[in-house]
N, C-alpha and C. Protein backbone atom coordinates (compact mmCIF):
# COMPACT_ATOMS: atom_id res chain seq x y z
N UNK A 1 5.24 -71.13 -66.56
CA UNK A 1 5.96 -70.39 -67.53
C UNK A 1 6.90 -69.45 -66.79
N UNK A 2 7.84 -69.41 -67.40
CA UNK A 2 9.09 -68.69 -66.82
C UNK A 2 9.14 -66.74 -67.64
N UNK A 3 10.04 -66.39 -66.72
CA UNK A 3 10.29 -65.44 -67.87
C UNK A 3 12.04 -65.26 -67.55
N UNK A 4 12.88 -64.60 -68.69
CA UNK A 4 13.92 -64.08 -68.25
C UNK A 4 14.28 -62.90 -67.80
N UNK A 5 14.66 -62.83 -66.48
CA UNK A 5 15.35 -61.73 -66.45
C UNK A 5 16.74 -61.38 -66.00
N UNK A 6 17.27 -59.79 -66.13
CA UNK A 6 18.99 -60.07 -66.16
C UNK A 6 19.40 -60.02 -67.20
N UNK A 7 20.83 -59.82 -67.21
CA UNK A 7 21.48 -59.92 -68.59
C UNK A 7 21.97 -61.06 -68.47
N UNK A 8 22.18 -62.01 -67.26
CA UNK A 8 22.63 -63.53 -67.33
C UNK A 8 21.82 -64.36 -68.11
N UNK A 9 20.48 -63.86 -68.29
CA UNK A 9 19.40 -64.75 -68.93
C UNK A 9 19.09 -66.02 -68.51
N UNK A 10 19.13 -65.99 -67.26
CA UNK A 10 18.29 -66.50 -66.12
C UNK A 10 16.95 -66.45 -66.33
N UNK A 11 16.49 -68.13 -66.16
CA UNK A 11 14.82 -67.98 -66.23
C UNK A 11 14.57 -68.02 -64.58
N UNK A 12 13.71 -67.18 -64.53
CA UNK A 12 12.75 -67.07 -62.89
C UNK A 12 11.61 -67.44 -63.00
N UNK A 13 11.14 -68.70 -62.48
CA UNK A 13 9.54 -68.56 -62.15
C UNK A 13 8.36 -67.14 -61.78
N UNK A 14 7.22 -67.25 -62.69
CA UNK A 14 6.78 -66.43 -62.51
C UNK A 14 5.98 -65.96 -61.34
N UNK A 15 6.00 -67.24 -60.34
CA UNK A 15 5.30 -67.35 -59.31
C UNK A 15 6.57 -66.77 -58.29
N UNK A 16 7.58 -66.59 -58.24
CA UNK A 16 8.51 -65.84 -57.28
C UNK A 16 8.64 -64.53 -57.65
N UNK A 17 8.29 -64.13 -59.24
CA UNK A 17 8.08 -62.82 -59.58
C UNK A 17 7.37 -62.49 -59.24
N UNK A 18 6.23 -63.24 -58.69
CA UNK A 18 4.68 -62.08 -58.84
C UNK A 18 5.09 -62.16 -56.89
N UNK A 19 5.70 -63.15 -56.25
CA UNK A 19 6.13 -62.66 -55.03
C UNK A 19 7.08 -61.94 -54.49
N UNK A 20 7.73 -61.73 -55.10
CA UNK A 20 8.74 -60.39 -55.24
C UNK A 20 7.88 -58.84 -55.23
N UNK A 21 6.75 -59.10 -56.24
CA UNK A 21 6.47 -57.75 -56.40
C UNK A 21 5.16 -57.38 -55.15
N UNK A 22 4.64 -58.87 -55.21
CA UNK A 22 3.81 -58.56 -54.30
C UNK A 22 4.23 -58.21 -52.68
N UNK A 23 5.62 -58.62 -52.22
CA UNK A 23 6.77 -58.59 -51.38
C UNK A 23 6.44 -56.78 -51.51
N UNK A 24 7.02 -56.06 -52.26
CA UNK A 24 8.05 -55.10 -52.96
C UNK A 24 6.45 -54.12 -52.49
N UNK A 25 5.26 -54.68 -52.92
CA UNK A 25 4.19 -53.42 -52.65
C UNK A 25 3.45 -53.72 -51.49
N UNK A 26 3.79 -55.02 -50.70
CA UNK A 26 3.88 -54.66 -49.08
C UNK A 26 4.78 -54.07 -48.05
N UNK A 27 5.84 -53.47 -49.17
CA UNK A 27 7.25 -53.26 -48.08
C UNK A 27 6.61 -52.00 -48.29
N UNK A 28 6.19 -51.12 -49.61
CA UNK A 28 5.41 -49.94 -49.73
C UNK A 28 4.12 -49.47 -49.02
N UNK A 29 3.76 -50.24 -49.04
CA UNK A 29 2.13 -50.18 -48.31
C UNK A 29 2.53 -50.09 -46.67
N UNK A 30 3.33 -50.90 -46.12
CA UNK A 30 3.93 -50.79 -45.05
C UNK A 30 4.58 -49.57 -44.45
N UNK A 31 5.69 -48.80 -45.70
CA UNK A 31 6.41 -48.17 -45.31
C UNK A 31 5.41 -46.67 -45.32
N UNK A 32 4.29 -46.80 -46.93
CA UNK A 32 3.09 -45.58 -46.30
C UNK A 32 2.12 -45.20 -45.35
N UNK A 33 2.10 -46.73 -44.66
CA UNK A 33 2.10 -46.55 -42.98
C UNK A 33 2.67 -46.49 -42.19
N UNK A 34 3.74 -46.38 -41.74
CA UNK A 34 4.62 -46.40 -41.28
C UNK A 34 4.62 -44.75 -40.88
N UNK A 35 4.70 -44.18 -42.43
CA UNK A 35 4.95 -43.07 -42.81
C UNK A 35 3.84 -41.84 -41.90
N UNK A 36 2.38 -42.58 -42.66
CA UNK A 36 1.56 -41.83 -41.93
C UNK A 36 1.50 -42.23 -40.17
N UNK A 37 1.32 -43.28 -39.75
CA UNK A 37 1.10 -43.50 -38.44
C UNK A 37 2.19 -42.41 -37.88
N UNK A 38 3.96 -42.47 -38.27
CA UNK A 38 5.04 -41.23 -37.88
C UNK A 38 4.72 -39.54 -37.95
N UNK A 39 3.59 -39.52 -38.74
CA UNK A 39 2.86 -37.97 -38.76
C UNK A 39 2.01 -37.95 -38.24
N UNK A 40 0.85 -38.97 -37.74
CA UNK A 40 0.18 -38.64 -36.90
C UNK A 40 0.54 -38.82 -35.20
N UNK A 41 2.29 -39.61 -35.09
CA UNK A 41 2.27 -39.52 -33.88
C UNK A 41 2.96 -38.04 -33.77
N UNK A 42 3.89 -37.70 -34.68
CA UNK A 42 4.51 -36.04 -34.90
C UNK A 42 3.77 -35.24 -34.18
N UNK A 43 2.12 -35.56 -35.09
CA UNK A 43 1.28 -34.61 -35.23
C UNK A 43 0.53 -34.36 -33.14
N UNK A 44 0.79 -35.93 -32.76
CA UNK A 44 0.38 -36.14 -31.41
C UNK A 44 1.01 -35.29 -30.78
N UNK A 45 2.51 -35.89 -30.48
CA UNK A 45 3.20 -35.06 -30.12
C UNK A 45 3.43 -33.88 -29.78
N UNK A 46 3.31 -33.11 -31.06
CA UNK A 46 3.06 -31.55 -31.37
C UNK A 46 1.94 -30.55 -30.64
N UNK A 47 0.86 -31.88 -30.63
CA UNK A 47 -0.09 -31.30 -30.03
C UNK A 47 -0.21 -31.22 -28.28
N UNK A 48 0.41 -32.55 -27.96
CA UNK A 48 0.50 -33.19 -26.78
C UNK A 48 1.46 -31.59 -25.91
N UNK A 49 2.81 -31.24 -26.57
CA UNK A 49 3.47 -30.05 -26.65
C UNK A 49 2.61 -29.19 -26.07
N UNK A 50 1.75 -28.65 -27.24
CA UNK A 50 1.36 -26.90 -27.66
C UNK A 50 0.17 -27.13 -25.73
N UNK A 51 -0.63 -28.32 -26.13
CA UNK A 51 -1.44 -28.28 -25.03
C UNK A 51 -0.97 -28.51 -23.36
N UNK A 52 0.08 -28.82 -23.38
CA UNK A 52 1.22 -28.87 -21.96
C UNK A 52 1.76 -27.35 -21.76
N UNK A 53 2.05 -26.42 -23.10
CA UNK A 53 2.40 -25.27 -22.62
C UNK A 53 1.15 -24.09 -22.00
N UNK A 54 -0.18 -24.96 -23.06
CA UNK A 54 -0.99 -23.88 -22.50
C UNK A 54 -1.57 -24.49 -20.96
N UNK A 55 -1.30 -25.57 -20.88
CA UNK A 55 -1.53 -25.72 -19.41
C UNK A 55 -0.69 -25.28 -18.49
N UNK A 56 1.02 -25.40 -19.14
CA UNK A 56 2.22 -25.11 -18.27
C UNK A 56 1.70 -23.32 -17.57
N UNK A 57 1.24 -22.35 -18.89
CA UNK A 57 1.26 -21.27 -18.82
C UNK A 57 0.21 -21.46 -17.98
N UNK A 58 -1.35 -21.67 -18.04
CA UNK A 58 -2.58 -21.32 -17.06
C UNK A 58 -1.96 -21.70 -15.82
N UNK A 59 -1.72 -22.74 -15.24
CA UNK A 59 -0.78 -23.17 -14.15
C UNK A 59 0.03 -22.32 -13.83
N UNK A 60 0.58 -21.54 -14.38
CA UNK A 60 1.50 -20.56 -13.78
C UNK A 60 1.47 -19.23 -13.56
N UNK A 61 0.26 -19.07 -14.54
CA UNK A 61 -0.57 -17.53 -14.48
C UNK A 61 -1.27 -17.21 -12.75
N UNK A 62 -2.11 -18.52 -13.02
CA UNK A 62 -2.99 -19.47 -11.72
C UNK A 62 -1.79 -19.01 -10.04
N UNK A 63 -0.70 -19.43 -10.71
CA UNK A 63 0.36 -19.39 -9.09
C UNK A 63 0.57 -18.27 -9.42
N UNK A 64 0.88 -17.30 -10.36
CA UNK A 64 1.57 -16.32 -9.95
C UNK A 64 0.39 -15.01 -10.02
N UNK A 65 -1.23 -15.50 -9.81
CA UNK A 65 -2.04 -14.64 -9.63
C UNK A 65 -2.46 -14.71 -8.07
N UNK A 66 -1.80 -15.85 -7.57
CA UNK A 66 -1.67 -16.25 -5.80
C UNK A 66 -1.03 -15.18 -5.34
N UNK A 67 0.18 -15.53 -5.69
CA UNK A 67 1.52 -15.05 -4.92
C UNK A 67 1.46 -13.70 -4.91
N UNK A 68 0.78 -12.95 -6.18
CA UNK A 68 0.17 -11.06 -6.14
C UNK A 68 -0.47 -10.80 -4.87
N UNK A 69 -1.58 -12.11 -5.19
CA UNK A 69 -2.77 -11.90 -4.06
C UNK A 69 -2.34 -12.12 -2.87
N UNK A 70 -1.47 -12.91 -2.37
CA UNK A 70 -0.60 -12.94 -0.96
C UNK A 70 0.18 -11.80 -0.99
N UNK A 71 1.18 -11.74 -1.99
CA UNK A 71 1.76 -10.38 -1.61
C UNK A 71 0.99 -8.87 -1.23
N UNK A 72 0.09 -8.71 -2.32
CA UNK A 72 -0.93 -7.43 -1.41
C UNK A 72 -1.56 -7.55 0.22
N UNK A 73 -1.81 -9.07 0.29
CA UNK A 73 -2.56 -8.96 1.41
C UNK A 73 -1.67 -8.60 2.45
N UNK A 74 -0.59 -9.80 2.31
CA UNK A 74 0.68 -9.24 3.06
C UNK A 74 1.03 -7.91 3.13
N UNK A 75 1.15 -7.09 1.93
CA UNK A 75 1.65 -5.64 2.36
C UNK A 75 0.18 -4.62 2.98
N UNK A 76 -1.13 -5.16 2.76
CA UNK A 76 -1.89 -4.77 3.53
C UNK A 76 -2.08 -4.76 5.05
N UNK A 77 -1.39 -6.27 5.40
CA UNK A 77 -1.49 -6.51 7.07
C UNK A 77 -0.30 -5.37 7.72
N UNK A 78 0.57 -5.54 6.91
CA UNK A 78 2.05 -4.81 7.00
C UNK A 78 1.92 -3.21 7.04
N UNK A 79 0.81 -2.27 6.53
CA UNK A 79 0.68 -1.49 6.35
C UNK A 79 -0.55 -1.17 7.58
N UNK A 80 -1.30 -2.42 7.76
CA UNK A 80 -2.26 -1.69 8.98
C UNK A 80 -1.67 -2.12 10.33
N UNK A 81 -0.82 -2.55 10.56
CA UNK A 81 0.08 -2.92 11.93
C UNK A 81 1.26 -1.54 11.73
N UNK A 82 1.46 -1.27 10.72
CA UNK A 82 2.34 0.03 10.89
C UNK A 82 1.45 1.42 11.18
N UNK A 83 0.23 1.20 11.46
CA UNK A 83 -0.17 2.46 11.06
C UNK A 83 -0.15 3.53 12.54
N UNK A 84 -0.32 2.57 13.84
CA UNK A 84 -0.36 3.05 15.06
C UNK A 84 1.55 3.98 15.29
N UNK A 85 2.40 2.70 15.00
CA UNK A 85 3.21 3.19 14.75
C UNK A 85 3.51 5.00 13.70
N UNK A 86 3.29 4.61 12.94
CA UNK A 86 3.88 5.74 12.36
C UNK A 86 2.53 7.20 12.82
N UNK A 87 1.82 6.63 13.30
CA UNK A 87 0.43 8.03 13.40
C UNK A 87 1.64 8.66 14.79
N UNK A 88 2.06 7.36 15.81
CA UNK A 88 2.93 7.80 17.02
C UNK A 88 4.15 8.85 16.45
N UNK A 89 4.62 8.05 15.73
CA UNK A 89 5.90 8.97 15.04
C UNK A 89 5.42 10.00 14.64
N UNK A 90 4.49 10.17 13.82
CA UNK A 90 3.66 11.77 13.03
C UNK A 90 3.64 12.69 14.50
N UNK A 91 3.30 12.01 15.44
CA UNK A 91 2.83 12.85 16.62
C UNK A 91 4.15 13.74 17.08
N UNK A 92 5.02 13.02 17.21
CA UNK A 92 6.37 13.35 18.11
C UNK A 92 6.64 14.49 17.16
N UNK A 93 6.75 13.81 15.57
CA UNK A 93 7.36 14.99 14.72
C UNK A 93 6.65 16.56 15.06
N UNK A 94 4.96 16.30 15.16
CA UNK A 94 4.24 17.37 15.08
C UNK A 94 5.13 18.35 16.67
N UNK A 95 4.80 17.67 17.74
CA UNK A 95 5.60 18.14 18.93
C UNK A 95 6.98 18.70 18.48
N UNK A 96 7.65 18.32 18.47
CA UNK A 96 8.97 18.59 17.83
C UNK A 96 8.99 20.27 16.72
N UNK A 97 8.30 19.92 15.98
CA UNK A 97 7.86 20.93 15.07
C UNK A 97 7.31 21.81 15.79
N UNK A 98 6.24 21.75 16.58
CA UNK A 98 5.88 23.29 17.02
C UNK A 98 6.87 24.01 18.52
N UNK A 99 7.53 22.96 18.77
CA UNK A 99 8.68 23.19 19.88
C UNK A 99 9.25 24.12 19.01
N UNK A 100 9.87 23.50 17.91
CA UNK A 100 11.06 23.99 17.12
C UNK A 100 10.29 25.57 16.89
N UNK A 101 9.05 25.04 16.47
CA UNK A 101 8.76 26.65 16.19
C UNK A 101 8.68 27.82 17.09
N UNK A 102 8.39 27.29 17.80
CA UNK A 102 7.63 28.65 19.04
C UNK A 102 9.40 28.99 19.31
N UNK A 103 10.75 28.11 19.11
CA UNK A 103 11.77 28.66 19.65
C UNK A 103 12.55 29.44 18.87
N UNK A 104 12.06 29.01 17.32
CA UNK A 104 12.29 29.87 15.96
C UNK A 104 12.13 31.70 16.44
N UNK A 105 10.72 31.51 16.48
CA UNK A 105 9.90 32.90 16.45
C UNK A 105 8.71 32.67 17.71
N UNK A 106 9.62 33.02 18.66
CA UNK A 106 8.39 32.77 20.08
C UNK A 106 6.84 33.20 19.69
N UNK A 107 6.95 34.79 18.49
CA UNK A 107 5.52 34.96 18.28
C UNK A 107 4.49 33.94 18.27
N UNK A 108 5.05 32.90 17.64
CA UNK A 108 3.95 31.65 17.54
C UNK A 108 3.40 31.08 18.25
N UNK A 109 4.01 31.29 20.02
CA UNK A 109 3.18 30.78 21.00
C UNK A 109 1.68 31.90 21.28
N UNK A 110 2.33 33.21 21.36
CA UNK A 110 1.16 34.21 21.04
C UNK A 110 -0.12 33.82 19.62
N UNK A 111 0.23 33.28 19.13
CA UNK A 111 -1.01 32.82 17.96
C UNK A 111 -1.37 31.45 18.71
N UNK A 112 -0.86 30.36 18.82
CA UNK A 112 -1.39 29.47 19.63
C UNK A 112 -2.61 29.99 20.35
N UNK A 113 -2.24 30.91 21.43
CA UNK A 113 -3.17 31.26 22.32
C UNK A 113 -4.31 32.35 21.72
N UNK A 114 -4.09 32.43 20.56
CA UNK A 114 -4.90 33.49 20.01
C UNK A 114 -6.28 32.39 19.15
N UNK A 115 -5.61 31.27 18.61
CA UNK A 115 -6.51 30.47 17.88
C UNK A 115 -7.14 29.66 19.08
N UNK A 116 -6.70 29.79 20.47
CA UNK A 116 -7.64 28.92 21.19
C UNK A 116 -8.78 29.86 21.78
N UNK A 117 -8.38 31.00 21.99
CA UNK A 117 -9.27 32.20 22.39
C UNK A 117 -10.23 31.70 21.12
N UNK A 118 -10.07 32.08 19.90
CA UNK A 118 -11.14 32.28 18.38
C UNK A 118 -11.52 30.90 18.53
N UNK A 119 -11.07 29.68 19.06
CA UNK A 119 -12.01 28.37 19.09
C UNK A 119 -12.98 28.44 20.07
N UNK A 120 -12.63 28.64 21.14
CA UNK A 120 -13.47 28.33 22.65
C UNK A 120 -14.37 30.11 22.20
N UNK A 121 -14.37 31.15 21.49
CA UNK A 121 -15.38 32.03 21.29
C UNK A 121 -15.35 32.78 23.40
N UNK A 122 -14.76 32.82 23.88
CA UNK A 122 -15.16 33.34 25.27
C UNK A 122 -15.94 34.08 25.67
N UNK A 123 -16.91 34.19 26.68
CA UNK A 123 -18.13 35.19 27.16
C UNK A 123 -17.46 35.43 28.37
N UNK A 124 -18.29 36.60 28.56
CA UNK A 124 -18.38 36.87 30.02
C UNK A 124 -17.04 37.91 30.40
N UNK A 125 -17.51 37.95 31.56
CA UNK A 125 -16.19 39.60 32.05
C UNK A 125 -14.88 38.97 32.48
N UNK A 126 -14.55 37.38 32.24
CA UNK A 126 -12.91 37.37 32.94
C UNK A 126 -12.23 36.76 31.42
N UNK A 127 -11.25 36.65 31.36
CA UNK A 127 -10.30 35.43 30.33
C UNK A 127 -8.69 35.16 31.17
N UNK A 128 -8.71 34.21 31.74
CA UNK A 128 -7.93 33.54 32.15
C UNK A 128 -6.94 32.82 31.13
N UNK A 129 -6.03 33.06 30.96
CA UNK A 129 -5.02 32.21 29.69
C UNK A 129 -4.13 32.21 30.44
N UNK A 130 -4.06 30.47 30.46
CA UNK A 130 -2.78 30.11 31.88
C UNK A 130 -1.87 29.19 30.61
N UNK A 131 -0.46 29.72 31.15
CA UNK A 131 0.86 29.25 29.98
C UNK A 131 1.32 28.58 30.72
N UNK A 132 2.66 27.98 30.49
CA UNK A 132 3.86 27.34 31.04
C UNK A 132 4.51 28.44 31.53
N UNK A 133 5.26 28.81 32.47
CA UNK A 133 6.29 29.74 32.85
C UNK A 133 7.08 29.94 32.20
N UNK A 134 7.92 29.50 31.02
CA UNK A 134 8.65 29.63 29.94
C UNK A 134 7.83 30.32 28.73
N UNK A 135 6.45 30.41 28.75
CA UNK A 135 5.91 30.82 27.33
C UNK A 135 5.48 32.22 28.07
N UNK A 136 5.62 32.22 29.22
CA UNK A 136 4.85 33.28 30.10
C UNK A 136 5.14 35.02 28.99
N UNK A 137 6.21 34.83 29.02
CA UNK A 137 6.85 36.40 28.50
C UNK A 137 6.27 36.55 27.26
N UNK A 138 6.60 35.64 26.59
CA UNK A 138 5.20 35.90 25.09
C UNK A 138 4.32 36.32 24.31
N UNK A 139 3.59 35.45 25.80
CA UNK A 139 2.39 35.58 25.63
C UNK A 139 2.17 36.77 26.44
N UNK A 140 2.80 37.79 27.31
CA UNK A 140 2.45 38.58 27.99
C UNK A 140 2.58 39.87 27.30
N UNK A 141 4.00 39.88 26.07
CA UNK A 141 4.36 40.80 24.91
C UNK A 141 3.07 40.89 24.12
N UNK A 142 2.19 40.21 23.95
CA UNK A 142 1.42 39.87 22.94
C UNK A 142 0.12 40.42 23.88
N UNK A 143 -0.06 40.62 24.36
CA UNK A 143 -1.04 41.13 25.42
C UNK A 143 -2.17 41.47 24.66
N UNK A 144 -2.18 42.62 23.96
CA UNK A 144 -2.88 43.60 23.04
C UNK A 144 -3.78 43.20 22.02
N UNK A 145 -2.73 42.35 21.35
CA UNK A 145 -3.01 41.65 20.14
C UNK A 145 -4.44 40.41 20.56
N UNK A 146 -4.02 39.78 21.87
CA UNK A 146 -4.83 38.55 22.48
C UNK A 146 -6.17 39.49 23.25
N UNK A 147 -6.15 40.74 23.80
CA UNK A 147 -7.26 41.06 24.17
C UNK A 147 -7.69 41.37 23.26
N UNK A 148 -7.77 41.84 21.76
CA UNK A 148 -8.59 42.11 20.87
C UNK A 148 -9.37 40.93 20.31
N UNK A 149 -8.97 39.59 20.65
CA UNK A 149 -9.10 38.53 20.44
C UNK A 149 -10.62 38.00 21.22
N UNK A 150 -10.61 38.53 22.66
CA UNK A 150 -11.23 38.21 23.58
C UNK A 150 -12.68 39.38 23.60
N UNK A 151 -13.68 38.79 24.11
CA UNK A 151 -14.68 39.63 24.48
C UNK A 151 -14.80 40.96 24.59
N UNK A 152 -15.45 42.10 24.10
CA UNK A 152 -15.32 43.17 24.74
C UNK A 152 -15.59 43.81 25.98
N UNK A 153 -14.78 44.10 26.54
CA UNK A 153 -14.99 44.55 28.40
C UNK A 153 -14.15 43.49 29.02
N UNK A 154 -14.12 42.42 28.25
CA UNK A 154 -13.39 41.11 29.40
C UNK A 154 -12.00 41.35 29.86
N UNK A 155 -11.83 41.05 31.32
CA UNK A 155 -10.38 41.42 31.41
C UNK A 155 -9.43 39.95 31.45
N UNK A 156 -8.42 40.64 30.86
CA UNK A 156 -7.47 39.24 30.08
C UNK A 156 -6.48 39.58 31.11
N UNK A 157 -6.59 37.97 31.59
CA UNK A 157 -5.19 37.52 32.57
C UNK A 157 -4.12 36.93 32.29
N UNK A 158 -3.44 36.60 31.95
CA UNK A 158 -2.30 35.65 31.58
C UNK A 158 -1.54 35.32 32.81
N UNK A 159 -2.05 33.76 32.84
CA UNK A 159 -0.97 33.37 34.59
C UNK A 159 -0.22 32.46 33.89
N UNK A 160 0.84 32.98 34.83
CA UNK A 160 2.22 31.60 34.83
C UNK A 160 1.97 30.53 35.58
N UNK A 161 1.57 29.34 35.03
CA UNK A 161 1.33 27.77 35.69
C UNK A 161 2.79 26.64 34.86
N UNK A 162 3.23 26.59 36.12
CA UNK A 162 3.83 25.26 36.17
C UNK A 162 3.22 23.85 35.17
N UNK A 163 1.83 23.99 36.07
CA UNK A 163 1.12 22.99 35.40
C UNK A 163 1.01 22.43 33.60
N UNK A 164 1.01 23.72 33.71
CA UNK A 164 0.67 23.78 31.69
C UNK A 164 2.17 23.40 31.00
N UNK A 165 2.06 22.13 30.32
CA UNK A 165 3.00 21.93 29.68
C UNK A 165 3.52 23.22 28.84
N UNK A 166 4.42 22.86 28.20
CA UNK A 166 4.97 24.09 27.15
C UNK A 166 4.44 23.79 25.83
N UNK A 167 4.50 25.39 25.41
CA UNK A 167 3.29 25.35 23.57
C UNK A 167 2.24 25.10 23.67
N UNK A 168 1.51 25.21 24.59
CA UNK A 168 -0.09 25.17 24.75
C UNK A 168 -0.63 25.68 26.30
N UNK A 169 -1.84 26.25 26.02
CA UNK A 169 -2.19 26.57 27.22
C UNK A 169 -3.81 26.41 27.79
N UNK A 170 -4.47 27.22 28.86
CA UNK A 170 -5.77 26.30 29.46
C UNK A 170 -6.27 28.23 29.23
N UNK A 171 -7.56 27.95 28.33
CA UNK A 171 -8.27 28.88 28.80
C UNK A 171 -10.01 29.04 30.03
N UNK A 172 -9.82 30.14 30.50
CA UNK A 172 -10.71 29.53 31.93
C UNK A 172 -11.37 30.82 31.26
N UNK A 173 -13.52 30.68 30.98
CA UNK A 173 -14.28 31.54 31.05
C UNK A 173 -15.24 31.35 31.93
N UNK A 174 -15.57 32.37 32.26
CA UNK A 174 -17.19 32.20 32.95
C UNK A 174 -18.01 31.18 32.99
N UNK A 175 -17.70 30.69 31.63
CA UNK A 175 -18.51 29.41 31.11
C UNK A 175 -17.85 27.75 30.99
N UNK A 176 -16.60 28.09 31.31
CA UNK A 176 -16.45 27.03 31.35
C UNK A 176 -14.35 27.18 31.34
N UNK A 177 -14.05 25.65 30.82
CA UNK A 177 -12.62 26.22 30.07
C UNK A 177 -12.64 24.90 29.03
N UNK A 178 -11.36 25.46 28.38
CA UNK A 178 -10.82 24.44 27.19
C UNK A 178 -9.35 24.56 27.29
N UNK A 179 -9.13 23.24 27.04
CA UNK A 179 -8.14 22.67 27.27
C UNK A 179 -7.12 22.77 25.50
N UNK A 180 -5.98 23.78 25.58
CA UNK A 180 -5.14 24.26 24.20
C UNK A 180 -3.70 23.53 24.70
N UNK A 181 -3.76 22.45 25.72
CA UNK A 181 -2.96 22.16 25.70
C UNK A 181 -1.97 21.61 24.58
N UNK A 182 -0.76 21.01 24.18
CA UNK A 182 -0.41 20.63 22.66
C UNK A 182 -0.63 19.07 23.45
N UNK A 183 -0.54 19.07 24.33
CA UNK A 183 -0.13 17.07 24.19
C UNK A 183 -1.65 16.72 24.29
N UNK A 184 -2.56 17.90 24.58
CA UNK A 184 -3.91 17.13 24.96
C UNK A 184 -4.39 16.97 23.43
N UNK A 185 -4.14 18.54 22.20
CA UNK A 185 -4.57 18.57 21.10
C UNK A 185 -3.97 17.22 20.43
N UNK A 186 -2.90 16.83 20.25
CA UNK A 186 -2.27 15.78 20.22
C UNK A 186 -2.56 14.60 20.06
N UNK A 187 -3.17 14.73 21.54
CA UNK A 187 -4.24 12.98 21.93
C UNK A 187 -5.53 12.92 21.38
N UNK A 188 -6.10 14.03 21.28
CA UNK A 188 -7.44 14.37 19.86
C UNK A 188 -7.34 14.04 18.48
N UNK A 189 -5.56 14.54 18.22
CA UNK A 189 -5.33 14.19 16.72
C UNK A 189 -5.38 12.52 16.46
N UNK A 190 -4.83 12.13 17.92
CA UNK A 190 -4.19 10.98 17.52
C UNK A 190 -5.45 9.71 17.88
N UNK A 191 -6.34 9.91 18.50
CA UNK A 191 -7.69 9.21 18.38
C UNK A 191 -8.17 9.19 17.48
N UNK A 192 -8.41 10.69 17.15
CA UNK A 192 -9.55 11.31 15.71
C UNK A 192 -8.36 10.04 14.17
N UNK A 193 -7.41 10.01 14.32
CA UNK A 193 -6.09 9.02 13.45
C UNK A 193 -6.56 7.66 13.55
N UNK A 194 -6.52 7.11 14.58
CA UNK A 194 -6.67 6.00 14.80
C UNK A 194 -8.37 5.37 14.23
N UNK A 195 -9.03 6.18 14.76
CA UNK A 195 -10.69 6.27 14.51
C UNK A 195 -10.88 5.63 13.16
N UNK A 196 -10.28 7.10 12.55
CA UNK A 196 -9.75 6.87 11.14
C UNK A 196 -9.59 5.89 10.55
N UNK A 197 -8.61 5.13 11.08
CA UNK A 197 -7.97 3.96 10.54
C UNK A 197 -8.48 2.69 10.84
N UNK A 198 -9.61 2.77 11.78
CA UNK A 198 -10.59 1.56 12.14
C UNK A 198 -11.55 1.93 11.53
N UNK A 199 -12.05 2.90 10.81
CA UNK A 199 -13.30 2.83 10.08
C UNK A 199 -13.59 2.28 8.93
């Protein structure tokens, strides 16, 4: 049995109709897969994406939590290879500085020799305080001030030595002496520094 369709009024078998339609709801069925399989590869995709950035990012967090950690260590090696260096430089400055000073206000070589007297505590009946020949006058103005410093009864010498660098000097007691030299205090600072910096 036929049916017509069209306004030509054309008969069509009903067996090419029912394959037409059955055609028509596999091109549908097809195309709603099509459809979905295209959203779930979207959906792949999307995901394939989001999970590449959070790897892109850990991966790069990862290197650039290296490159911190190299860079500190680096400025750590960098900082303990400078340290001899600059303790040397601190030193010169300190020299420099009490040069500068004692030529400011010579008084200051007179306190020098006054804080090595009050360190070394001196006994006994002599005090020997041997200067540089340049600090000699000074410390010789200051006379008064440095025997009040010293023992009572002790008699205070002040010799001019060559020997004694300048800005520091050697005190000699009964008991012994100590050494106020500046380059010797110096080499104390600069051990007691170093010590420091290996501990």
């Amino acid at each position: 049995m036929g049916r017509i369709v069209g306004a030509q009024g054309r008969v069509v078998a009903k067996a090419t109709l029912d394959a037409q339609a059955e055609a028509a709801a596999l091109v549908a069925a097809a195309r709603g897969e099509a459809d979905a399989i295209g959203a779930q590869a979207r959906a792949a995709v999307d995901e394939a994406v989001r999970v590449g950035r959070e790897q892109g990012r850990a991966e790069a967090a990862a290197a650039l939590a290296g490159l911190v950690a190299d860079a500190r260590a680096q400025a750590a090696r960098a900082q303990e290879a400078a340290k001899p260096v600059a303790i040397t430089l601190a030193l010169k400055m300190a020299e420099q500085i009490v040069g500068r000073a004692v030529a400011l206000a010579p008084e200051v070589m007179a306190e020098i020799v006054g804080a090595a007297l009050d360190a070394c505590r001196p006994r006994g009946d002599f005090v020997r305080v041997r200067v540089h020949p340049d600090d000699a006058a000074t410390v010789t103005a200051h006379r008064d001030a440095l025997a009040r410093r010293a023992p009572a009864g002790a008699a205070l010498e002040i010799i001019a030595d060559a020997a004694i660098s300048r800005h520091g000097c050697v005190i000699e007691t009964a008991l012994g002496r100590v050494d106020a030299r500046l380059e010797t205090q110096l080499a104390a600072l600069e051990r007691a520094l170093l010590e420091e910096t290996h501990a």
